[in-house]
N, C-alpha and C. Protein backbone atom coordinates (compact mmCIF):
# COMPACT_ATOMS: atom_id res chain seq x y z
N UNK A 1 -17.01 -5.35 33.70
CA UNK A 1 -16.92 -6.45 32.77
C UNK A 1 -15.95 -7.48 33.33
N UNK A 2 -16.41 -8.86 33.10
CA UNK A 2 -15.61 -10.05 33.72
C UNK A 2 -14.81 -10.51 32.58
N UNK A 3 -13.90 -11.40 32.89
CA UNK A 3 -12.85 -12.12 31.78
C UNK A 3 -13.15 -13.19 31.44
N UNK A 4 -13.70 -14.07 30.64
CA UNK A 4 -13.56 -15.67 30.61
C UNK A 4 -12.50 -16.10 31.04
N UNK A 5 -12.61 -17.27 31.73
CA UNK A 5 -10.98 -17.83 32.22
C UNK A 5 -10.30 -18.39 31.13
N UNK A 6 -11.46 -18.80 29.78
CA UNK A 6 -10.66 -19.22 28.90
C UNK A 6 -9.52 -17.89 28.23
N UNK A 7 -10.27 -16.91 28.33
CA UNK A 7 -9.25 -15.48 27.96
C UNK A 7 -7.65 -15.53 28.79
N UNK A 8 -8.18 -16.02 30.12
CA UNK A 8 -6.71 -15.29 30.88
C UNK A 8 -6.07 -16.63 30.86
N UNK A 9 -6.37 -17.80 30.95
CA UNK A 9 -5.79 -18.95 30.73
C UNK A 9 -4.53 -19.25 29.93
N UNK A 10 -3.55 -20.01 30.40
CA UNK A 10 -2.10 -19.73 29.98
C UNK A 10 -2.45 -21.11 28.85
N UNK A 11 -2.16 -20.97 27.51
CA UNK A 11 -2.15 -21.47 26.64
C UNK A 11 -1.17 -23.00 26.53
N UNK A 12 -2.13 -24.21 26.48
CA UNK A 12 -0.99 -25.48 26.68
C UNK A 12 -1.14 -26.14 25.68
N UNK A 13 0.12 -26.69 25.28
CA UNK A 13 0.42 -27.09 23.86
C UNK A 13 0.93 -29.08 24.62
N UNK A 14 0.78 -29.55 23.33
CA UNK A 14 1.51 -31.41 23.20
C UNK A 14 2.45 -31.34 23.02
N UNK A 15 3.66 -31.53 23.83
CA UNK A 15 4.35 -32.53 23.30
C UNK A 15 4.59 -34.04 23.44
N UNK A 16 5.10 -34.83 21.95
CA UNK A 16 5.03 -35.96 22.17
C UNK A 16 6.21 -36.96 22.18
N UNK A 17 6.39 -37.76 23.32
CA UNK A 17 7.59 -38.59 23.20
C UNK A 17 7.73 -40.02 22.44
N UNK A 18 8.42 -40.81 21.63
CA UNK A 18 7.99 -42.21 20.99
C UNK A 18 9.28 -42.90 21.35
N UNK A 19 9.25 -43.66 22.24
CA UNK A 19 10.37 -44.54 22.48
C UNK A 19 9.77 -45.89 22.07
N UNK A 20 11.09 -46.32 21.62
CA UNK A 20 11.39 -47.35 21.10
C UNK A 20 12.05 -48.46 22.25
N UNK A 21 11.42 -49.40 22.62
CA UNK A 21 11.46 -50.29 23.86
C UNK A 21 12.60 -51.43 23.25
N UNK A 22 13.55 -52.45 23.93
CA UNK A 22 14.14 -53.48 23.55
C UNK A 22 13.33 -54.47 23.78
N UNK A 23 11.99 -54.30 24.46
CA UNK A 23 11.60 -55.59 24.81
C UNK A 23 10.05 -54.57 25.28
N UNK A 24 9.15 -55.45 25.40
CA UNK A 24 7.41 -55.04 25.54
C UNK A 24 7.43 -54.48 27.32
N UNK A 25 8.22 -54.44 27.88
CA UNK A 25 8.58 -54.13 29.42
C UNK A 25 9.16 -52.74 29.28
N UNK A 26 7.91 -51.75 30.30
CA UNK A 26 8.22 -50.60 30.48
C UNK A 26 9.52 -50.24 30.84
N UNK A 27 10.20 -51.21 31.75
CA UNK A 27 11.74 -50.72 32.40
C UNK A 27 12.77 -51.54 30.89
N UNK A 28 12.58 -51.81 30.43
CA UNK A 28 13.55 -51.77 29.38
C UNK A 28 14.07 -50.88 28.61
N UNK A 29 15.23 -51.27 28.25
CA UNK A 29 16.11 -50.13 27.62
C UNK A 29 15.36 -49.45 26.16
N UNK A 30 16.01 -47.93 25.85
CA UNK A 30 15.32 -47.44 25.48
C UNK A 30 16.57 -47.41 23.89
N UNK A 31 15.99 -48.24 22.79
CA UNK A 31 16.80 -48.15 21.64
C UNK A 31 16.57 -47.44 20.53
N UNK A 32 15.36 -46.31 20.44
CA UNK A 32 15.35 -45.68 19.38
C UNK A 32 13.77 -44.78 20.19
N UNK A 33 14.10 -43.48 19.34
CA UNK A 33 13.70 -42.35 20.24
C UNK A 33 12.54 -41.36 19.16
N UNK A 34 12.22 -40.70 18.94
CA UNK A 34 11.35 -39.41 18.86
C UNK A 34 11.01 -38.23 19.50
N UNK A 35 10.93 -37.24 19.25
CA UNK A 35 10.67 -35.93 19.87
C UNK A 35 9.67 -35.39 19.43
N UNK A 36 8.69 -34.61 19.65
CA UNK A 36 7.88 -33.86 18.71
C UNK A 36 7.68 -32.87 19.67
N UNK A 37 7.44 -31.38 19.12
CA UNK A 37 7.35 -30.23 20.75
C UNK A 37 6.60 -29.36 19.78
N UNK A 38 5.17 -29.60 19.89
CA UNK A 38 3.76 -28.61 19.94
C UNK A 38 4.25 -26.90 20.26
N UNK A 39 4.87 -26.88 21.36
CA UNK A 39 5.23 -25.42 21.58
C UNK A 39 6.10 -24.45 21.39
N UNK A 40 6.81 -25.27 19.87
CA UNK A 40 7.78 -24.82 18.68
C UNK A 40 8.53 -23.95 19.56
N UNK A 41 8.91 -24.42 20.87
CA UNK A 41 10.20 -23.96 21.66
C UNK A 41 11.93 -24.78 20.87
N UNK A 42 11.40 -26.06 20.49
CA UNK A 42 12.37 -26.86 20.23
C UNK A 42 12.12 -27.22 18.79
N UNK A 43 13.08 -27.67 17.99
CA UNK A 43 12.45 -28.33 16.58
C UNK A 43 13.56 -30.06 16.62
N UNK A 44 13.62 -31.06 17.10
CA UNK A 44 14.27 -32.03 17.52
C UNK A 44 13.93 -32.94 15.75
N UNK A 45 15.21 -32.91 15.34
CA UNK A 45 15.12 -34.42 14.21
C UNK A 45 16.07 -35.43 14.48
N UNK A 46 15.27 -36.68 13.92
CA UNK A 46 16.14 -38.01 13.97
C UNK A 46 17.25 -37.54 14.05
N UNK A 47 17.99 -38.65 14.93
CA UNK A 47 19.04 -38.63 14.84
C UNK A 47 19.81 -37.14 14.95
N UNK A 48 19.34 -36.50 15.96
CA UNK A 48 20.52 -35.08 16.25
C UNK A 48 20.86 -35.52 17.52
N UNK A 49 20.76 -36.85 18.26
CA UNK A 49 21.08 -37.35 19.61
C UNK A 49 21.48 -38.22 19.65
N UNK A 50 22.92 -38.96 20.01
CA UNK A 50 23.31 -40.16 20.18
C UNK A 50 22.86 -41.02 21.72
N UNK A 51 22.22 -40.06 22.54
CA UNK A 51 21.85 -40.20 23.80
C UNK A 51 20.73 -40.46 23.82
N UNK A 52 19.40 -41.27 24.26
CA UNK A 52 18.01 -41.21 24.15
C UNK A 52 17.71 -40.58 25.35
N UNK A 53 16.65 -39.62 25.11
CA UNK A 53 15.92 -38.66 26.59
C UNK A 53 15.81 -39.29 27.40
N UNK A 54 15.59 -40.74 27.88
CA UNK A 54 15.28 -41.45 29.19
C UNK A 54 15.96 -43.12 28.85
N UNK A 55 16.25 -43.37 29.74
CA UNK A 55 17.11 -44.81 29.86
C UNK A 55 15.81 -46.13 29.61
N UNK A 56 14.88 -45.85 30.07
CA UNK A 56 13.62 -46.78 30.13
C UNK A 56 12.36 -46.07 29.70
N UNK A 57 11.33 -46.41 29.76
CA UNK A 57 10.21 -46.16 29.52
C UNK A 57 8.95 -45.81 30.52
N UNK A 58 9.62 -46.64 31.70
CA UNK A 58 9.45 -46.14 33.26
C UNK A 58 9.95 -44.57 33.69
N UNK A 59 11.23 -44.18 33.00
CA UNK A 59 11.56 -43.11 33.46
C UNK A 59 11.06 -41.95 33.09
N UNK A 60 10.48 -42.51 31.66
CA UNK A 60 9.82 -41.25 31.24
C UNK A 60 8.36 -41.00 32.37
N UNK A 61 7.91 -42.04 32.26
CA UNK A 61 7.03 -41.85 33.46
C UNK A 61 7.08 -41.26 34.82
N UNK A 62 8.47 -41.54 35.10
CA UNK A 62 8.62 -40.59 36.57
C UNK A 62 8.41 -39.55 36.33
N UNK A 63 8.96 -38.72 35.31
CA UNK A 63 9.51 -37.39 34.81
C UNK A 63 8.25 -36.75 34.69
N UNK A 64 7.03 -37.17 34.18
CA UNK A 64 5.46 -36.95 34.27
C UNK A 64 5.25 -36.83 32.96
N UNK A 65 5.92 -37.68 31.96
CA UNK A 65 4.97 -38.29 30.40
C UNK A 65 4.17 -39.05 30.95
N UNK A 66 3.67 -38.96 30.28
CA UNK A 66 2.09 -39.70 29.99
C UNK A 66 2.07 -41.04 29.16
N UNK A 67 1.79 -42.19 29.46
CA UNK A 67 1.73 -42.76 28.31
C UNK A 67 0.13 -42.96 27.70
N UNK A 68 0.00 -43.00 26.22
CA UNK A 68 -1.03 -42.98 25.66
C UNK A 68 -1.21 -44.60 24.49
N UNK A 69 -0.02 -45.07 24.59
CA UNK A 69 0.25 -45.57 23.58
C UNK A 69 0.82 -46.78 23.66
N UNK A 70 0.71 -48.11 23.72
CA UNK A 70 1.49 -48.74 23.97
C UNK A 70 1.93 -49.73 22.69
N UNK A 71 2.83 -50.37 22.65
CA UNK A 71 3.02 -51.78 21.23
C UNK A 71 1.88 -52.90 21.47
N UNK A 72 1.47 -52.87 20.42
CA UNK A 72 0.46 -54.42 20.35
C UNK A 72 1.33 -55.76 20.24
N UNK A 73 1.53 -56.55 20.97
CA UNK A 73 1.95 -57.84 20.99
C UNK A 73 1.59 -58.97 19.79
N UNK A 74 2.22 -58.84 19.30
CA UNK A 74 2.47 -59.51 18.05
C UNK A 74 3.09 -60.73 17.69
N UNK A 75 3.44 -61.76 18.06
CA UNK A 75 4.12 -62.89 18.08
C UNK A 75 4.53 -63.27 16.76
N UNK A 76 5.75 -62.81 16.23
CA UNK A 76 6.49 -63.76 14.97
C UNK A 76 6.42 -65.23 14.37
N UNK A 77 6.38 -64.93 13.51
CA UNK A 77 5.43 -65.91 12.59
C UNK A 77 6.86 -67.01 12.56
N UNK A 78 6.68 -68.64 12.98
CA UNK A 78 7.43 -69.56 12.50
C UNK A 78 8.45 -69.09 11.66
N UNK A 79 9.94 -68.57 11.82
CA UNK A 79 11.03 -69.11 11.12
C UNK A 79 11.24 -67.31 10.69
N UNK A 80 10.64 -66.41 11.61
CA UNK A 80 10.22 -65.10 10.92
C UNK A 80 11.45 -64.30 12.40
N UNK A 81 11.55 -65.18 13.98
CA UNK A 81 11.94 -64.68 14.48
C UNK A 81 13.47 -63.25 14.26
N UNK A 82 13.74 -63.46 13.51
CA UNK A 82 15.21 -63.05 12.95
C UNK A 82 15.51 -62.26 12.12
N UNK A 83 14.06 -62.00 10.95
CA UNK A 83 13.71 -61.06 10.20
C UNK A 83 14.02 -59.47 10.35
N UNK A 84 14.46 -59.25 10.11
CA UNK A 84 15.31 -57.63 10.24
C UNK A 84 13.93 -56.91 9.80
N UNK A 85 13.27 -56.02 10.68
CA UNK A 85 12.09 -55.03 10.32
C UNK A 85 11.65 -53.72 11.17
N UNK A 86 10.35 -53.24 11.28
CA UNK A 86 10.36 -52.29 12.48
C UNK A 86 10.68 -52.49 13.58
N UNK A 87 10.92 -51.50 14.40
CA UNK A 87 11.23 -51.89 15.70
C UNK A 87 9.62 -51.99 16.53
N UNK A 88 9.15 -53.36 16.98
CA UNK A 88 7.98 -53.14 17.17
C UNK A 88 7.62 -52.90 18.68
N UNK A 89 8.25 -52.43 19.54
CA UNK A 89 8.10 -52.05 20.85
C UNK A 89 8.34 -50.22 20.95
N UNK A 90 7.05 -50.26 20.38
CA UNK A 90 6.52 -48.61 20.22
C UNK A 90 5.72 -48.08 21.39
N UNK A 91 6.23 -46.87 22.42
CA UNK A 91 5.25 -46.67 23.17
C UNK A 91 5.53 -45.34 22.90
N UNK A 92 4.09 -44.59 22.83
CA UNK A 92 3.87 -42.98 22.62
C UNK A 92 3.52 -42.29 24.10
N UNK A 93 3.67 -41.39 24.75
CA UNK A 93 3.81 -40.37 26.02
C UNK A 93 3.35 -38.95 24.98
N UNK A 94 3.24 -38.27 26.11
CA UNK A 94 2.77 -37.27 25.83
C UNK A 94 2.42 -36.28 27.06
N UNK A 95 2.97 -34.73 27.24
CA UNK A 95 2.96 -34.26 28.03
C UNK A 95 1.77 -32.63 27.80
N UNK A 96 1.15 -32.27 28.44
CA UNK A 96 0.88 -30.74 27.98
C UNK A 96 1.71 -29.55 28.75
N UNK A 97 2.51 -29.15 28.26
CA UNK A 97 3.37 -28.06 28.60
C UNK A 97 2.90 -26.42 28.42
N UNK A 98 3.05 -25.59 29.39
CA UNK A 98 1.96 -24.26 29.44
C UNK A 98 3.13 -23.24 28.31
N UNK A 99 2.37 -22.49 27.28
CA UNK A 99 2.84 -21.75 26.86
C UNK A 99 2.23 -20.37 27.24
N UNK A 100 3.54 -19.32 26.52
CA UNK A 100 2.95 -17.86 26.59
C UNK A 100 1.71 -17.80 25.73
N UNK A 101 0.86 -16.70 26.04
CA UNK A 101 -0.32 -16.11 25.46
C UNK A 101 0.32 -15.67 24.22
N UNK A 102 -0.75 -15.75 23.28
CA UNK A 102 -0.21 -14.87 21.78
C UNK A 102 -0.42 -13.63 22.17
């Protein structure tokens, strides 16, 4: 009897990164962060880091995130520039990391 490879196959889970950009440019600084980890190795909430995981948005890229996600360009409306609101330089990454078998 043979194995499916899906049987012996090492089980890979998402995790997902959401940085928050200062500006629509991948190498810009990184001012507000997210964690999410699929392979409930880690449980990461707001704000338990005064440090953000990567300096840029490029770096996460070296590191081998993925990006999936980028901010839609949006141009502020006449007299709106100054408006205190989301932070709209949202880019989502995403890695698949191998877990143990159940």
């Amino acid at each position: 009897m043979t194995t499916s490879p899906r049987m012996t196959a090492t089980p890979l889970r998402q995790q997902v990164l959401v940085l928050y950009l200062a500006t629509s440019a991948l190498d810009s600084s990184v001012v507000g962060w997210s964690v999410y980890d699929g392979t409930g190795r880690t449980r990461p909430t707001t704000g338990d880091s005064d440090e953000p995981p990567y300096e840029t948005g490029l770096a996460a890229l070296l590191d081998g995130w993925r990006l999936f996600q980028a901010a839609q360009l949006i141009p502020p409306y006449p007299g709106g520039e100054y408006d205190v609101s989301f932070l709209k330089h949202e880019f989502f990454f995403d890695r698949l990391v191998e877990t143990e078998a159940p």
